[in-house]
N, C-alpha and C. Protein backbone atom coordinates (compact mmCIF):
# COMPACT_ATOMS: atom_id res chain seq x y z
N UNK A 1 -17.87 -7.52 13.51
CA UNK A 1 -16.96 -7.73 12.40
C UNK A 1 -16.81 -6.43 11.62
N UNK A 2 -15.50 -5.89 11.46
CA UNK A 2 -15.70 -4.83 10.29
C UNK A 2 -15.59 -5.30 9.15
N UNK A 3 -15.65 -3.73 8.60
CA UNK A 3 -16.35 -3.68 6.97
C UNK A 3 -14.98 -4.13 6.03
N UNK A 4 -15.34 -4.51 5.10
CA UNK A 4 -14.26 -5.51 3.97
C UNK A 4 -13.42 -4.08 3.79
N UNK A 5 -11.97 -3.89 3.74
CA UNK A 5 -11.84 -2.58 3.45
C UNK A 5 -11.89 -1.96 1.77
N UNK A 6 -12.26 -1.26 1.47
CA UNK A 6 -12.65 -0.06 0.38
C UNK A 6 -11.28 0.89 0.24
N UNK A 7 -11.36 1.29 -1.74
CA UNK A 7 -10.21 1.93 -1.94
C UNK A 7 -9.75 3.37 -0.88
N UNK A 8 -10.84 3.98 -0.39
CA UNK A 8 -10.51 5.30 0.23
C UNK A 8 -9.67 4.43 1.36
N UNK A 9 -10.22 3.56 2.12
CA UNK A 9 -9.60 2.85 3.04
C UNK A 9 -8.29 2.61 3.52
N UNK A 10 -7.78 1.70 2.11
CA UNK A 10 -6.28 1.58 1.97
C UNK A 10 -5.58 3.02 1.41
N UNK A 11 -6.15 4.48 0.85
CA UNK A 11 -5.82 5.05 0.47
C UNK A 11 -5.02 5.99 1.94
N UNK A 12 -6.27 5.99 2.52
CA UNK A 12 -5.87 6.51 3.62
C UNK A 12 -4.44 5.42 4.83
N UNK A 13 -4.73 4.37 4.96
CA UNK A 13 -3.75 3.60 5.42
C UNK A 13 -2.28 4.29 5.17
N UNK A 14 -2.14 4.11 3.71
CA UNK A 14 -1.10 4.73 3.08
C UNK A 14 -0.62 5.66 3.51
N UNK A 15 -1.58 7.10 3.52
CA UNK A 15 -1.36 8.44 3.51
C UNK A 15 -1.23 8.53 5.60
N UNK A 16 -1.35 7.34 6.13
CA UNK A 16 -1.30 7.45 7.55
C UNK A 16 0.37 6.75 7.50
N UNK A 17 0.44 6.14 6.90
CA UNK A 17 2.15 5.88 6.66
C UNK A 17 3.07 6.46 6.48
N UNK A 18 2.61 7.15 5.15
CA UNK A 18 3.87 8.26 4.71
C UNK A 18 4.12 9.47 6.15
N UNK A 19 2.82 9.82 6.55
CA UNK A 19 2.87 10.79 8.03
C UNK A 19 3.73 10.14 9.25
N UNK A 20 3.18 9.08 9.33
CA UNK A 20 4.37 8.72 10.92
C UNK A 20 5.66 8.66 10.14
N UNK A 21 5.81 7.97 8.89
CA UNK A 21 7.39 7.84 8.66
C UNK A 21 7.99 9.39 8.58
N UNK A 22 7.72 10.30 8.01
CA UNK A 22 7.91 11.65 8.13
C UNK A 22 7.79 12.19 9.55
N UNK A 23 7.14 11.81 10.48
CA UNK A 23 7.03 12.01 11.67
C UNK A 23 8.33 11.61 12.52
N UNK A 24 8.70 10.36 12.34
CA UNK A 24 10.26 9.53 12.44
C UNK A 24 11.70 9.71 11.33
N UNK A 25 11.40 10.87 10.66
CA UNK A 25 12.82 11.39 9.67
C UNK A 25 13.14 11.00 9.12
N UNK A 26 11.75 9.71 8.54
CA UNK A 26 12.71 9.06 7.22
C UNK A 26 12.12 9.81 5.96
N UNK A 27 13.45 9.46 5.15
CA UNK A 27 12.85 10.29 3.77
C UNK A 27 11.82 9.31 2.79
N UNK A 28 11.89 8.12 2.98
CA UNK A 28 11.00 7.41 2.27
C UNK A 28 10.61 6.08 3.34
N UNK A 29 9.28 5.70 1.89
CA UNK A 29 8.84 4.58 2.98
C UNK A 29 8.17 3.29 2.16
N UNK A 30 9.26 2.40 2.45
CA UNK A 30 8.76 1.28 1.45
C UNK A 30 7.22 0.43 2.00
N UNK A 31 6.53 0.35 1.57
CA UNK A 31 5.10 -0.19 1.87
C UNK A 31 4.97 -1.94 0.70
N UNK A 32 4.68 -2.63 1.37
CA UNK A 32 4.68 -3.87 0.80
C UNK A 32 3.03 -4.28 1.12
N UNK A 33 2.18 -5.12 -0.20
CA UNK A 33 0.57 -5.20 0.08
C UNK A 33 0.22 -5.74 0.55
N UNK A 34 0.92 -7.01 1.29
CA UNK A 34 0.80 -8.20 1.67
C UNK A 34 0.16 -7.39 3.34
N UNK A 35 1.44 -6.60 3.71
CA UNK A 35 1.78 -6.06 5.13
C UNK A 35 -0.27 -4.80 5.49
N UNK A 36 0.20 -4.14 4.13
CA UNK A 36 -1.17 -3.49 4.40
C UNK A 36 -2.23 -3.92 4.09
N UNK A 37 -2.50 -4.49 3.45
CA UNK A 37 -3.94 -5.30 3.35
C UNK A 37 -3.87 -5.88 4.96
N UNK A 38 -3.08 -6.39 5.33
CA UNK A 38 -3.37 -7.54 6.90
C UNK A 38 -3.46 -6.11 7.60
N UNK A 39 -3.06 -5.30 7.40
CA UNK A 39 -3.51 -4.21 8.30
C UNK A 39 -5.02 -3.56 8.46
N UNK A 40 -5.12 -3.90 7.43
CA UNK A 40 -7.00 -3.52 7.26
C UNK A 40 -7.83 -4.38 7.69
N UNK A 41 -7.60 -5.56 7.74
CA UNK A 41 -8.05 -6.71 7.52
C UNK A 41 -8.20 -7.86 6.35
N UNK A 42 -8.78 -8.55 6.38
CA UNK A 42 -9.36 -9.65 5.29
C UNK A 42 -8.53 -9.97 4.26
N UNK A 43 -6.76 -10.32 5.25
CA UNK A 43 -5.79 -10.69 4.34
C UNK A 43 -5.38 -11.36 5.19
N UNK A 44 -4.64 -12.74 4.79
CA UNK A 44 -5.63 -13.77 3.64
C UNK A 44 -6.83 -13.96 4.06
N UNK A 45 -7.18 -14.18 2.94
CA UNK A 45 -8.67 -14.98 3.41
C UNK A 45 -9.21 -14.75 1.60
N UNK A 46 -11.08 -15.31 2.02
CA UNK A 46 -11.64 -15.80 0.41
C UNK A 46 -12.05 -14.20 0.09
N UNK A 47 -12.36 -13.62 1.18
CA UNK A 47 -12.89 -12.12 0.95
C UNK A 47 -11.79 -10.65 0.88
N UNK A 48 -10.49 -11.37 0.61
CA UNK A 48 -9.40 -10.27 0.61
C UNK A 48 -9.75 -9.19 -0.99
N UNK A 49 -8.91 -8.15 -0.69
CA UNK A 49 -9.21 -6.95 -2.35
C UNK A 49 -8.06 -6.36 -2.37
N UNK A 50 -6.82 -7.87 -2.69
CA UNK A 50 -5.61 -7.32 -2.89
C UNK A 50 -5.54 -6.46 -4.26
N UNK A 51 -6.12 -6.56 -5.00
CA UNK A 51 -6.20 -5.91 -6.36
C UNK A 51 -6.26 -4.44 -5.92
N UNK A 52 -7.87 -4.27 -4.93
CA UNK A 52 -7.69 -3.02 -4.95
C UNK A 52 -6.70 -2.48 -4.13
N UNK A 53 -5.97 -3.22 -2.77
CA UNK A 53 -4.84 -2.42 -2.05
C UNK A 53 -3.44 -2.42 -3.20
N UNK A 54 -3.81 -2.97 -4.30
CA UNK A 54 -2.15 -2.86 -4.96
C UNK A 54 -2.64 -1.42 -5.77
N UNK A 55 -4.14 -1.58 -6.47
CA UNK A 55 -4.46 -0.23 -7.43
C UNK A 55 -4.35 0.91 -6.28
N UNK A 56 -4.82 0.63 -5.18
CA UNK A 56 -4.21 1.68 -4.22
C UNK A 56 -2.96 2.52 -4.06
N UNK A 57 -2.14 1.52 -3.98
CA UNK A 57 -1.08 1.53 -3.61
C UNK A 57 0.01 2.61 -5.21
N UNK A 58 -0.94 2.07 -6.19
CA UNK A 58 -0.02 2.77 -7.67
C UNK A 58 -1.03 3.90 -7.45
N UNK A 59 -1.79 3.86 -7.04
CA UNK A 59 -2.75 5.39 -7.09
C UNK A 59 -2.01 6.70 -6.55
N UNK A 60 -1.29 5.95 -5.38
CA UNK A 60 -0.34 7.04 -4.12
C UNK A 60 0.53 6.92 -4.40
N UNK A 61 1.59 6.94 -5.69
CA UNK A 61 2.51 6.66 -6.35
C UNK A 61 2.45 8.52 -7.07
N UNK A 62 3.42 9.35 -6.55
CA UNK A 62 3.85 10.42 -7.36
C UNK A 62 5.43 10.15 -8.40
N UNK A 63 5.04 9.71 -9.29
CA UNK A 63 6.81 9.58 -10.27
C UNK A 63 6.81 10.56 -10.26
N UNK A 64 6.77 12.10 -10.29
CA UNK A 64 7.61 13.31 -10.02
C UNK A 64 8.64 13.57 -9.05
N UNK A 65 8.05 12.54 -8.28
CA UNK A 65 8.55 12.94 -6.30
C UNK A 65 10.01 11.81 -6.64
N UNK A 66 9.84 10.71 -7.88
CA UNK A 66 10.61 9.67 -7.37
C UNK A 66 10.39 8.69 -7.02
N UNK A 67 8.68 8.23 -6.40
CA UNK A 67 8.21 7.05 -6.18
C UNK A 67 8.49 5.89 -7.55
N UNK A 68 8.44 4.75 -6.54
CA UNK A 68 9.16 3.71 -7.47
C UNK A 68 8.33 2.30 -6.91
N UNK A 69 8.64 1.45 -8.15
CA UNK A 69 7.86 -0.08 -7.98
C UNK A 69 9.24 -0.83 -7.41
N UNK A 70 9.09 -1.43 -6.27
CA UNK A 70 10.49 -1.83 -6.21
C UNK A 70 10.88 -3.40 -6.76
N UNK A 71 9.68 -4.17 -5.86
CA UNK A 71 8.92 -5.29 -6.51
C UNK A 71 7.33 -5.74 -7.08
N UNK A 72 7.30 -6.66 -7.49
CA UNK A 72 5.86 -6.58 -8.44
C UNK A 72 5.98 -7.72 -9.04
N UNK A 73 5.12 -8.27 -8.68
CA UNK A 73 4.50 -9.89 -9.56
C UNK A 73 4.00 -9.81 -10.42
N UNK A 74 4.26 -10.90 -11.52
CA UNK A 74 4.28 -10.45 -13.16
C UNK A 74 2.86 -10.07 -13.52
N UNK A 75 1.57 -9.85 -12.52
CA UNK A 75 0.65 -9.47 -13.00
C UNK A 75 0.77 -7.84 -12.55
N UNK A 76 1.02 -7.60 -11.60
CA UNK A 76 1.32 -6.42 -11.16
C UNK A 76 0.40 -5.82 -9.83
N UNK A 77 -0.51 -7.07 -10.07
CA UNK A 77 -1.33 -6.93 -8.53
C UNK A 77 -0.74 -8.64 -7.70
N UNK A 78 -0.27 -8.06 -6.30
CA UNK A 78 -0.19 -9.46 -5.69
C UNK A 78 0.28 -8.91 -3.85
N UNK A 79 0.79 -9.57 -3.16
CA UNK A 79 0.84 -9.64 -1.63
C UNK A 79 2.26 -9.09 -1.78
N UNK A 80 2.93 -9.50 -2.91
CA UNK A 80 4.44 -9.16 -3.26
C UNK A 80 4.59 -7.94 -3.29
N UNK A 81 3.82 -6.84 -3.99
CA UNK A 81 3.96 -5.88 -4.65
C UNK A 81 4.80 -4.67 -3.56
N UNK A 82 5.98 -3.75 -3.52
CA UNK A 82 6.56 -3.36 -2.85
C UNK A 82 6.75 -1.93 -3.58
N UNK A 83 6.25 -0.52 -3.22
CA UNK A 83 6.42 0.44 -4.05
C UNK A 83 7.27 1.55 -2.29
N UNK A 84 8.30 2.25 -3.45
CA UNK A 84 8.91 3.16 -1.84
C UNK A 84 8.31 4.21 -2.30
N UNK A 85 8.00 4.52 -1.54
CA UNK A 85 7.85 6.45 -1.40
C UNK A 85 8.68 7.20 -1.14
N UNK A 86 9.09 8.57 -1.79
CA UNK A 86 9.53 9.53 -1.53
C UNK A 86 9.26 10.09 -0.78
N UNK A 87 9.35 10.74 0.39
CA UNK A 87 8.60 11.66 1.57
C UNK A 87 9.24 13.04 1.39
C-alpha cells in the first residue's frame, strides 16, 4: 500500500503537470482537485487530504504569471476546486 500523499507530494504532481502541458504547447493548464488527489491516491475515501491538495494547489498559484481560481467551493477547499495555470 502506499504512503497517504504529503504536501511536497501533490506539490510535485502539479509541477509534473505544468511540464508535460508545456511539453504539448499549451500555454496553460487547468488542474481540478478532485482529478489530482485520485491521482495520488486516497481519493475518495475516509483517509483522503483534500485540504492539503487544494492548499497545494493555491501554493503553485503565481498571480504575477496570471494564475487564476476558476472554480472553488464556498469553503475554498473541496474536489471542485479548479485553478488554470499560466505556463
Amino acid at each position: 500500500m502506499s504512503n497517504i500523499p504529503t504536501k511536497i507530494d501533490f506539490i510535485k504532481a502539479i509541477e509534473k503537470a505544468k511540464k508535460n502541458a508545456v511539453e504539448r504547447g499549451e500555454s496553460n493548464l487547468e488542474l481540478q482537485a478532485k482529478d489530482l488527489h485520485k491521482e495520488l491516491g486516497y481519493y475518495p475515501g475516509p483517509n483522503h487530504r483534500m485540504k492539503t491538495c487544494c492548499g497545494s494547489m493555491y501554493d503553485s498559484m503565481n498571480t504575477s504569471n496570471g494564475d487564476e481560481v476558476v472554480s472553488a467551493p464556498e469553503s475554498g477547499y473541496g474536489a471542485s476546486l479548479i485553478i488554470r495555470y499560466n505556463l
